[in-house]
PDB file of N, CA and C in Angstrom:
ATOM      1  N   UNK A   1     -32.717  38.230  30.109  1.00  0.00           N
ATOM      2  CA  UNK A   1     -32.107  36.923  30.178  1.00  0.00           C
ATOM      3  C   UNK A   1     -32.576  36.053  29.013  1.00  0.00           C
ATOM      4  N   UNK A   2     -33.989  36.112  28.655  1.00  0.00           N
ATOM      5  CA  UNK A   2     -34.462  35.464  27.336  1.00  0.00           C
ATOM      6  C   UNK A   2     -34.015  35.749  26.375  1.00  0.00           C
ATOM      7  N   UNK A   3     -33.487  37.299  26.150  1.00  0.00           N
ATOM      8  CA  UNK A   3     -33.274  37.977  24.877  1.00  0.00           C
ATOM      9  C   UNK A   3     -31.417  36.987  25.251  1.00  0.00           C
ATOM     10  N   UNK A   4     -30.836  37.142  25.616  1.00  0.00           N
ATOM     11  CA  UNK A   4     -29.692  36.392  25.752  1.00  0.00           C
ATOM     12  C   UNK A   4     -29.428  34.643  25.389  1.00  0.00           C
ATOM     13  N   UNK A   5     -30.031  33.996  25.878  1.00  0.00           N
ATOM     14  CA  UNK A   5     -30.259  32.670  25.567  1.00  0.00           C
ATOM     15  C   UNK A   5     -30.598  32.642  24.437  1.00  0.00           C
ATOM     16  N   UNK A   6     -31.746  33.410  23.754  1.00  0.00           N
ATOM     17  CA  UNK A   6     -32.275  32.960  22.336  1.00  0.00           C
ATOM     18  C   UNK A   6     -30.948  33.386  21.493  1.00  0.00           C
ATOM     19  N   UNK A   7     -30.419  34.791  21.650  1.00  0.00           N
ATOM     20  CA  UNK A   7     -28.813  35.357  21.230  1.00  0.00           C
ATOM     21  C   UNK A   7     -27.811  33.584  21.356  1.00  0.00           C
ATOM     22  N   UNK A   8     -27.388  32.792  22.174  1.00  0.00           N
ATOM     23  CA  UNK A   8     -26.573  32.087  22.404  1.00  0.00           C
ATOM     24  C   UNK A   8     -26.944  30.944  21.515  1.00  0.00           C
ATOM     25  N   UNK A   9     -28.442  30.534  21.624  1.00  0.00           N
ATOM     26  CA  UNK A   9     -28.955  29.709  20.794  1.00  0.00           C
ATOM     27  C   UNK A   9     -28.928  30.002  19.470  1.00  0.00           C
ATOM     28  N   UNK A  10     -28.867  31.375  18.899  1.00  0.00           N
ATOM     29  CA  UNK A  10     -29.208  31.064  16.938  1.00  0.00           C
ATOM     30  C   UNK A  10     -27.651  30.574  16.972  1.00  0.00           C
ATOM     31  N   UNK A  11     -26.326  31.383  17.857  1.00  0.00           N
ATOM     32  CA  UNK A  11     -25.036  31.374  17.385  1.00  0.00           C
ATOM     33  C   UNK A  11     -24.577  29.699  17.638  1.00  0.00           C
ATOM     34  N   UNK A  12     -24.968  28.870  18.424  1.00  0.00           N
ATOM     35  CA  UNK A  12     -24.521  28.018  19.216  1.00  0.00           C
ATOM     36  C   UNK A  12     -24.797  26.586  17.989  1.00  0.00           C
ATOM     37  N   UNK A  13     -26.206  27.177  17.681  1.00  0.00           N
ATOM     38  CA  UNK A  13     -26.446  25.516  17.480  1.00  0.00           C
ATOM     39  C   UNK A  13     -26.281  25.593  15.555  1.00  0.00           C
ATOM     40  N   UNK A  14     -25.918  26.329  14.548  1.00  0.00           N
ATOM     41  CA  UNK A  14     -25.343  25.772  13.551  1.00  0.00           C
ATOM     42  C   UNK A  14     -24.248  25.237  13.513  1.00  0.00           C
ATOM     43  N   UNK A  15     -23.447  25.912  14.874  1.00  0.00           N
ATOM     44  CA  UNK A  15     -21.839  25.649  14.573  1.00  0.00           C
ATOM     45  C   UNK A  15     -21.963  24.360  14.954  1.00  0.00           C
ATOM     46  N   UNK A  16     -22.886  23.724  16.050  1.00  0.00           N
ATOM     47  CA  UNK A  16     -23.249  22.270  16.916  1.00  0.00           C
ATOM     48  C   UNK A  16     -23.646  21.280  15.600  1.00  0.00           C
ATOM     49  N   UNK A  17     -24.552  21.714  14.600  1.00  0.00           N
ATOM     50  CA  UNK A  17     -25.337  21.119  13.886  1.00  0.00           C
ATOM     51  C   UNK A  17     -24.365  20.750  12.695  1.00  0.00           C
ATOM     52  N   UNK A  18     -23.295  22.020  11.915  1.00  0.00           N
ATOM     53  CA  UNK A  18     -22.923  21.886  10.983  1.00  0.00           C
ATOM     54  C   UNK A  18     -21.876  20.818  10.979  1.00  0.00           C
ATOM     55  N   UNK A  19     -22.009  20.063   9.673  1.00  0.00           N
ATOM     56  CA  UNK A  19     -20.907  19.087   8.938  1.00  0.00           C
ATOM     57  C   UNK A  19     -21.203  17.783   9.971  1.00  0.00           C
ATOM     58  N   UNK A  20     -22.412  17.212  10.641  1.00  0.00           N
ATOM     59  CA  UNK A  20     -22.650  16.027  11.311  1.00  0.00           C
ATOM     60  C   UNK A  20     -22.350  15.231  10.275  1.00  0.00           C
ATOM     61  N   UNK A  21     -22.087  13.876  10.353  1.00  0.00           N
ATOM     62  CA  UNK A  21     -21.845  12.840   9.674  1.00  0.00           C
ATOM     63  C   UNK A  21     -22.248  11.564  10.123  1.00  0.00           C
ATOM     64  N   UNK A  22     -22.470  10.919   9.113  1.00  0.00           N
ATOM     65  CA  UNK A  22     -23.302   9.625   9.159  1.00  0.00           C
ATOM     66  C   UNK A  22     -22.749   8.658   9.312  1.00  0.00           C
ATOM     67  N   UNK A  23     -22.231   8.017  10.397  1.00  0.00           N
ATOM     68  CA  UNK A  23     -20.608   7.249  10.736  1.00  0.00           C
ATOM     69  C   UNK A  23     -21.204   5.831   9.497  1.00  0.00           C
ATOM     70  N   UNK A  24     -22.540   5.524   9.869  1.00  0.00           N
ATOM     71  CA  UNK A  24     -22.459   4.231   8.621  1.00  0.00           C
ATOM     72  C   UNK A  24     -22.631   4.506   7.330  1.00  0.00           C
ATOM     73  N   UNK A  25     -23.161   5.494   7.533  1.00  0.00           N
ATOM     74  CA  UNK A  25     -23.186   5.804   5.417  1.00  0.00           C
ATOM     75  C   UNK A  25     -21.865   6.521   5.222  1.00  0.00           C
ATOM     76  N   UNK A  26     -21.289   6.679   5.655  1.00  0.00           N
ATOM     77  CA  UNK A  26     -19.523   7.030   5.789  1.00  0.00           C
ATOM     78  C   UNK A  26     -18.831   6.209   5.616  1.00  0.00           C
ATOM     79  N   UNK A  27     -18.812   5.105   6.167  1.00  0.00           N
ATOM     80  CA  UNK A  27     -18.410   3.335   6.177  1.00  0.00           C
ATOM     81  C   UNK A  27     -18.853   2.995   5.269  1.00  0.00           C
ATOM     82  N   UNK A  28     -20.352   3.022   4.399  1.00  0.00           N
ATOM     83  CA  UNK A  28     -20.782   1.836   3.586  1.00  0.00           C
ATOM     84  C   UNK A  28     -20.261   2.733   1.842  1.00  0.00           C
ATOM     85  N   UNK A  29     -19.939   3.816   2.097  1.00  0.00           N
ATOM     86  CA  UNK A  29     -19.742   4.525   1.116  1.00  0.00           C
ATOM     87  C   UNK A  29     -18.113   4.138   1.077  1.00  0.00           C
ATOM     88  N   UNK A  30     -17.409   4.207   2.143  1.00  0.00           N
ATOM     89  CA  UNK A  30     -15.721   3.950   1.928  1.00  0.00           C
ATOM     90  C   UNK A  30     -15.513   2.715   1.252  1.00  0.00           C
ATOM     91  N   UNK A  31     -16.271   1.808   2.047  1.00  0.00           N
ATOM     92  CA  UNK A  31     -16.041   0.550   1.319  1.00  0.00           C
ATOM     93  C   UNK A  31     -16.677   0.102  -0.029  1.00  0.00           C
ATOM     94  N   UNK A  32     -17.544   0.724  -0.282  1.00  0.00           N
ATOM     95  CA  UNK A  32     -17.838   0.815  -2.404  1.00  0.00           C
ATOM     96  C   UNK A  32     -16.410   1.532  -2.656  1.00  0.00           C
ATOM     97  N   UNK A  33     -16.266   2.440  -1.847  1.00  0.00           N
ATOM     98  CA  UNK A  33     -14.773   3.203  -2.869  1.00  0.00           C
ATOM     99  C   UNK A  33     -13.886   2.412  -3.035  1.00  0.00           C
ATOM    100  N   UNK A  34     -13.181   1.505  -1.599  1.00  0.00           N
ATOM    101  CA  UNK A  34     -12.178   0.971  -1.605  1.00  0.00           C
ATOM    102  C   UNK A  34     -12.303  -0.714  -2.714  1.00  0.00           C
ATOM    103  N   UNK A  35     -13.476  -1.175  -2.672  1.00  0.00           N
ATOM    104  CA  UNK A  35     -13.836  -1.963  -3.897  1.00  0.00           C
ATOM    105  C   UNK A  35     -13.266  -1.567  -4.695  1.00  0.00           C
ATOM    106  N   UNK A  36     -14.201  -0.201  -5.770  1.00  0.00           N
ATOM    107  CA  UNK A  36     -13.958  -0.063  -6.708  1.00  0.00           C
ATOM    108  C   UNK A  36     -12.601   0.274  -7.177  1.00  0.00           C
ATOM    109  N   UNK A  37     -11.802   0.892  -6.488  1.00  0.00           N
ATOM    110  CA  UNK A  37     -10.216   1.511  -6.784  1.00  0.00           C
ATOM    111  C   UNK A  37      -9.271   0.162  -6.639  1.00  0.00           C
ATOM    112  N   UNK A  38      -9.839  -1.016  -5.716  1.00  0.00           N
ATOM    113  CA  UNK A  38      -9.381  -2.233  -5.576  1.00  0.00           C
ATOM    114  C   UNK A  38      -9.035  -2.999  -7.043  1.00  0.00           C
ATOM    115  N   UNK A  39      -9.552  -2.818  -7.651  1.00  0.00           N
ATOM    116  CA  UNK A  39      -9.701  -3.729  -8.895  1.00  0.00           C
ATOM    117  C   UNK A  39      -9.223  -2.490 -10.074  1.00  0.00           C
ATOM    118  N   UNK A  40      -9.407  -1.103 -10.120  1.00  0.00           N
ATOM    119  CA  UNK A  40      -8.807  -0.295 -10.560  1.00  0.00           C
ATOM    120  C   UNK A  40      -7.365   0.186 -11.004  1.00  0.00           C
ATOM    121  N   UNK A  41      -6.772   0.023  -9.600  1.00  0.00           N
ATOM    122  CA  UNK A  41      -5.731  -0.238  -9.322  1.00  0.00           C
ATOM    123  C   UNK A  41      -4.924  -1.412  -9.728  1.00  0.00           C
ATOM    124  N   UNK A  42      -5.639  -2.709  -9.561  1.00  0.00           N
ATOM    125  CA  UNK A  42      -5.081  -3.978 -10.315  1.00  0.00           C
ATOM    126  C   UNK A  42      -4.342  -4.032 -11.707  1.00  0.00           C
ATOM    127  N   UNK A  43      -6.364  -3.247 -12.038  1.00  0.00           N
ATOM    128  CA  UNK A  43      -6.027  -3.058 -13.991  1.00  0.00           C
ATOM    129  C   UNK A  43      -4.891  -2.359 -14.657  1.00  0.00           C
ATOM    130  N   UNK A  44      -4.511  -1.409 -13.861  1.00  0.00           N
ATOM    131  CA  UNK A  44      -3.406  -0.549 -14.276  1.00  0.00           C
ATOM    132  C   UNK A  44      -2.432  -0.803 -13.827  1.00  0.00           C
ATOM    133  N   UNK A  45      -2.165  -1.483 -12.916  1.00  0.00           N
ATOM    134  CA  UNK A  45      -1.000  -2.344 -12.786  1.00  0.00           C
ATOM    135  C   UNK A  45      -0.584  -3.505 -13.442  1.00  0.00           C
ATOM    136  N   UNK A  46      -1.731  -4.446 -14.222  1.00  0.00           N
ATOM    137  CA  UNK A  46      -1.615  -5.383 -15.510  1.00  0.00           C
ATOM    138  C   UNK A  46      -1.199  -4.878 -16.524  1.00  0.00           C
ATOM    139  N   UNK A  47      -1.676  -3.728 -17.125  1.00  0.00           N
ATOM    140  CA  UNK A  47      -1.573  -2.899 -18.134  1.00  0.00           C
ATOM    141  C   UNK A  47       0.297  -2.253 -17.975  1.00  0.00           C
ATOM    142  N   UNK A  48       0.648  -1.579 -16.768  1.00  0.00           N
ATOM    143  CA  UNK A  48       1.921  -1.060 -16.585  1.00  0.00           C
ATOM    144  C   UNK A  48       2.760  -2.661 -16.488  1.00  0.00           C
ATOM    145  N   UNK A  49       2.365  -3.739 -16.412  1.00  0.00           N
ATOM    146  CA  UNK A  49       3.210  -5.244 -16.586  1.00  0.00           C
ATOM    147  C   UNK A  49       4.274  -4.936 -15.362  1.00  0.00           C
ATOM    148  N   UNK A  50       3.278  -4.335 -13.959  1.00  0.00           N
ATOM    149  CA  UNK A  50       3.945  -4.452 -12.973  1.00  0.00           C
ATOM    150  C   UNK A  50       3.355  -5.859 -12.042  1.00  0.00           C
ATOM    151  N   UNK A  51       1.941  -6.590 -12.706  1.00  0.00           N
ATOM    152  CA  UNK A  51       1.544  -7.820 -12.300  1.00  0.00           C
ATOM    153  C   UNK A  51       1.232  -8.517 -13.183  1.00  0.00           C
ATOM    154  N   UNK A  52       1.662  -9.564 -13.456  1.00  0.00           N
ATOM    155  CA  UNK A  52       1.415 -10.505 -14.289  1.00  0.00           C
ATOM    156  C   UNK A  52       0.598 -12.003 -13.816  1.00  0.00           C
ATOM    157  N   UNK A  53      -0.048 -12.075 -12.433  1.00  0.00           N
ATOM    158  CA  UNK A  53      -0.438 -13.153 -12.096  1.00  0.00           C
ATOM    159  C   UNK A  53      -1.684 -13.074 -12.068  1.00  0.00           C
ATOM    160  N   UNK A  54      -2.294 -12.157 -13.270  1.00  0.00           N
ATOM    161  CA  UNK A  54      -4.323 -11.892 -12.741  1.00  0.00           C
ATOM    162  C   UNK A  54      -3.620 -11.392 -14.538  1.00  0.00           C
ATOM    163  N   UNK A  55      -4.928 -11.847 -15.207  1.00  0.00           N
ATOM    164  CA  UNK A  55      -5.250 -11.476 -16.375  1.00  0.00           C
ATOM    165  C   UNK A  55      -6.040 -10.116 -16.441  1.00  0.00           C
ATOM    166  N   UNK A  56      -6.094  -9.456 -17.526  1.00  0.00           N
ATOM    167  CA  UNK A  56      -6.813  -7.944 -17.575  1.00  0.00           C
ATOM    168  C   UNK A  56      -8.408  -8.313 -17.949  1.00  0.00           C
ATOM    169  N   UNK A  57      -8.691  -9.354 -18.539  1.00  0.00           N
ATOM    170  CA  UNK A  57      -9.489  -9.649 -18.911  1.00  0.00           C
ATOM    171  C   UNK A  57     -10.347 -10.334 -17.620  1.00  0.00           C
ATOM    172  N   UNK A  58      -9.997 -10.970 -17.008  1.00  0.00           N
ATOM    173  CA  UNK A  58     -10.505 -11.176 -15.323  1.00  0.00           C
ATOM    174  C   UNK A  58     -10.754 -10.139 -14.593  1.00  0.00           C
ATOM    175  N   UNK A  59      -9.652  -9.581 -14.501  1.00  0.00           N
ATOM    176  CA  UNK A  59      -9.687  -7.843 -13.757  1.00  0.00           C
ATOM    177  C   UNK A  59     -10.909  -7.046 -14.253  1.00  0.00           C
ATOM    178  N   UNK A  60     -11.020  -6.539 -15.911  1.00  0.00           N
ATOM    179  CA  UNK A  60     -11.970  -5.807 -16.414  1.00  0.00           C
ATOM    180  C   UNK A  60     -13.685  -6.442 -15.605  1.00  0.00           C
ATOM    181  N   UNK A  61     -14.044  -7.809 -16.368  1.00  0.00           N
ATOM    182  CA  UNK A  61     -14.855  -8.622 -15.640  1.00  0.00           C
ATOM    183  C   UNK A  61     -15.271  -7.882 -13.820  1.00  0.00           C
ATOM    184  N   UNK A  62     -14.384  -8.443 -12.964  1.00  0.00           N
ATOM    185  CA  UNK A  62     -14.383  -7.647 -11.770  1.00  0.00           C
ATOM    186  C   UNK A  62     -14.975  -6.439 -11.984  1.00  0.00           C
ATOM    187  N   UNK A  63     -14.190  -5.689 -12.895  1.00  0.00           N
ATOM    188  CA  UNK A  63     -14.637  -3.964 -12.569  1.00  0.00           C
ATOM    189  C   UNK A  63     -16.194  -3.678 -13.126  1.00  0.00           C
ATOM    190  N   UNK A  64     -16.299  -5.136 -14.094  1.00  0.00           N
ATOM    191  CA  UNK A  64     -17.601  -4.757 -14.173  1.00  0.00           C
ATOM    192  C   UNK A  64     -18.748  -5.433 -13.330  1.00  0.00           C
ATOM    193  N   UNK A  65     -18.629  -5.882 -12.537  1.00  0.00           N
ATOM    194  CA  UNK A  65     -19.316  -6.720 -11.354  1.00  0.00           C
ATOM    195  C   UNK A  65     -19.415  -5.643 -10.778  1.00  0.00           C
ATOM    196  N   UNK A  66     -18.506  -5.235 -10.017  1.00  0.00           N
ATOM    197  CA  UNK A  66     -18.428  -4.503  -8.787  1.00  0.00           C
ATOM    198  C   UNK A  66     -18.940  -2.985  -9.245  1.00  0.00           C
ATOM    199  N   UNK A  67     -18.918  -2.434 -10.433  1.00  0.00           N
ATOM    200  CA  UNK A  67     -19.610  -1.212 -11.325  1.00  0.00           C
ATOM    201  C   UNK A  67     -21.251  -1.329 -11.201  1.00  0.00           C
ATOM    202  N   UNK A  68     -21.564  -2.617 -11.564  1.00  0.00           N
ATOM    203  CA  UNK A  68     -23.094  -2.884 -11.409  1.00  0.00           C
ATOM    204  C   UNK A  68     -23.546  -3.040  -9.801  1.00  0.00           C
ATOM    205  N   UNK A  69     -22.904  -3.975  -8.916  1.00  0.00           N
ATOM    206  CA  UNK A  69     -23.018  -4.087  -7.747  1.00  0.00           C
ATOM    207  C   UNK A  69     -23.222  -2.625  -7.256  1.00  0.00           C
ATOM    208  N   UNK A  70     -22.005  -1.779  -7.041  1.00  0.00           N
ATOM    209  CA  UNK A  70     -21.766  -0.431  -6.561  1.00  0.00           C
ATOM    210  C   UNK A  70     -23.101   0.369  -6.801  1.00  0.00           C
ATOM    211  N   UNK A  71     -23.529   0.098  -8.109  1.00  0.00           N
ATOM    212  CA  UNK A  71     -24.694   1.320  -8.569  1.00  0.00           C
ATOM    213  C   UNK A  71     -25.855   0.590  -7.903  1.00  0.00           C
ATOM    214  N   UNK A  72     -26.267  -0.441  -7.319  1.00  0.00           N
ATOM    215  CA  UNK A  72     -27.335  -0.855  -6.722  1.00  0.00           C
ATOM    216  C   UNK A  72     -27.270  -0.424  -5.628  1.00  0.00           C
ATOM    217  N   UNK A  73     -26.204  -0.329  -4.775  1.00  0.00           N
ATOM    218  CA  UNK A  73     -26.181  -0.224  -3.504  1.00  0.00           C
ATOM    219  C   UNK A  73     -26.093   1.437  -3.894  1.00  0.00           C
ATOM    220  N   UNK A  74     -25.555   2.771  -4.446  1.00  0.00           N
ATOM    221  CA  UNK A  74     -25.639   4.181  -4.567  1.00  0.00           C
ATOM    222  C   UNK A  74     -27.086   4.173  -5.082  1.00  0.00           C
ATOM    223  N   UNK A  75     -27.881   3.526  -5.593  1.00  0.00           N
ATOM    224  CA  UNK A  75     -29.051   3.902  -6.476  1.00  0.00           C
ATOM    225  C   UNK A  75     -30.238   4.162  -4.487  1.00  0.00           C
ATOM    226  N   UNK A  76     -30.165   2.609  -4.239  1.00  0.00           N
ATOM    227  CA  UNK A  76     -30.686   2.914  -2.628  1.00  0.00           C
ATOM    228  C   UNK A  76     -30.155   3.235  -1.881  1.00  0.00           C
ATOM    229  N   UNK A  77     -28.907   4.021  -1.483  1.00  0.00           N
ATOM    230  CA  UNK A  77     -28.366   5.065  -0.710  1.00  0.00           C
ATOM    231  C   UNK A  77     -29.300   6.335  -0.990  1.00  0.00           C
ATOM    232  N   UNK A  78     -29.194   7.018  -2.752  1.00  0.00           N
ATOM    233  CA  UNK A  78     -30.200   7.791  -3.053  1.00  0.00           C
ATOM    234  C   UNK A  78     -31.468   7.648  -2.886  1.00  0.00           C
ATOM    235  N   UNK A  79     -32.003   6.776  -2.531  1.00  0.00           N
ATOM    236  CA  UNK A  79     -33.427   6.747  -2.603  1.00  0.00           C
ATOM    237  C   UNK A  79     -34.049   6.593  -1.143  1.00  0.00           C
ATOM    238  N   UNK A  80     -32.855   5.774  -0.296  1.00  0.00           N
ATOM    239  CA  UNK A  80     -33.217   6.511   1.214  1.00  0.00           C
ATOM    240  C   UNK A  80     -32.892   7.561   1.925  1.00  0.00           C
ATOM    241  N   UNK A  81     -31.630   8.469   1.312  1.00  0.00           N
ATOM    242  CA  UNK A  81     -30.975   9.792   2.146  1.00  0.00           C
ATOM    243  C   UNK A  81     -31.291  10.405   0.988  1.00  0.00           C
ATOM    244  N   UNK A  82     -31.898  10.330  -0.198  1.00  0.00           N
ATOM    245  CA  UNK A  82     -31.214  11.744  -1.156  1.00  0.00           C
ATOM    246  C   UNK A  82     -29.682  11.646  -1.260  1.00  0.00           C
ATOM    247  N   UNK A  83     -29.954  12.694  -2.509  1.00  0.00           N
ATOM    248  CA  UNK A  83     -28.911  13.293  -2.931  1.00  0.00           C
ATOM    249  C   UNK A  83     -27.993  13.490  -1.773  1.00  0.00           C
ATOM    250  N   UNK A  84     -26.337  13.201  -1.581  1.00  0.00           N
ATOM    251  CA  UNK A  84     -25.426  13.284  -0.633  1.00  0.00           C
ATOM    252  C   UNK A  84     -24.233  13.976  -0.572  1.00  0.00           C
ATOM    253  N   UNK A  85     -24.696  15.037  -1.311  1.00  0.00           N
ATOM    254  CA  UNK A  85     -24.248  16.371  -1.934  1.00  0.00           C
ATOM    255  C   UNK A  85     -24.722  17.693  -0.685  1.00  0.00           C
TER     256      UNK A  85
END
């Protein structure tokens, strides 16, 4: 019966264990993405002169706020979880 359970246990618990996820570093990571593609998206839509009511030069600005911002908040993501690879 032991030799069985320990059998159920190696098979049971990677499949239990594998691909867990970190519901807030999942969240705090979506929302740096959705930032950054936020203002991304803008720029290349100034550039394609499908918006004309935001300057590129405001926009760029932004992308570089939110470029420096972003890497503070990924620099201590890395430095409290590691690498998230």
């Amino acid at each position: 019966m032991k030799f069985y359970f320990t059998i159920i246990i190696y098979l049971v618990l990677p499949i239990l264990s594998f691909g867990q996820v970190d519901s807030t570093l999942s969240k705090i990571i979506d929302s740096l993405e959705f930032e950054d593609q936020k203002w991304r998206i803008l720029f290349r839509q100034i550039n394609n002169k499908e918006i004309d009511s935001l300057s590129s030069e405001f926009v760029g600005q932004q992308i570089k706020l939110t470029d420096s911002l972003n890497f503070i908040q990924i620099h201590a993501l890395f430095s409290q979880h590691g690498y998230l690879g």
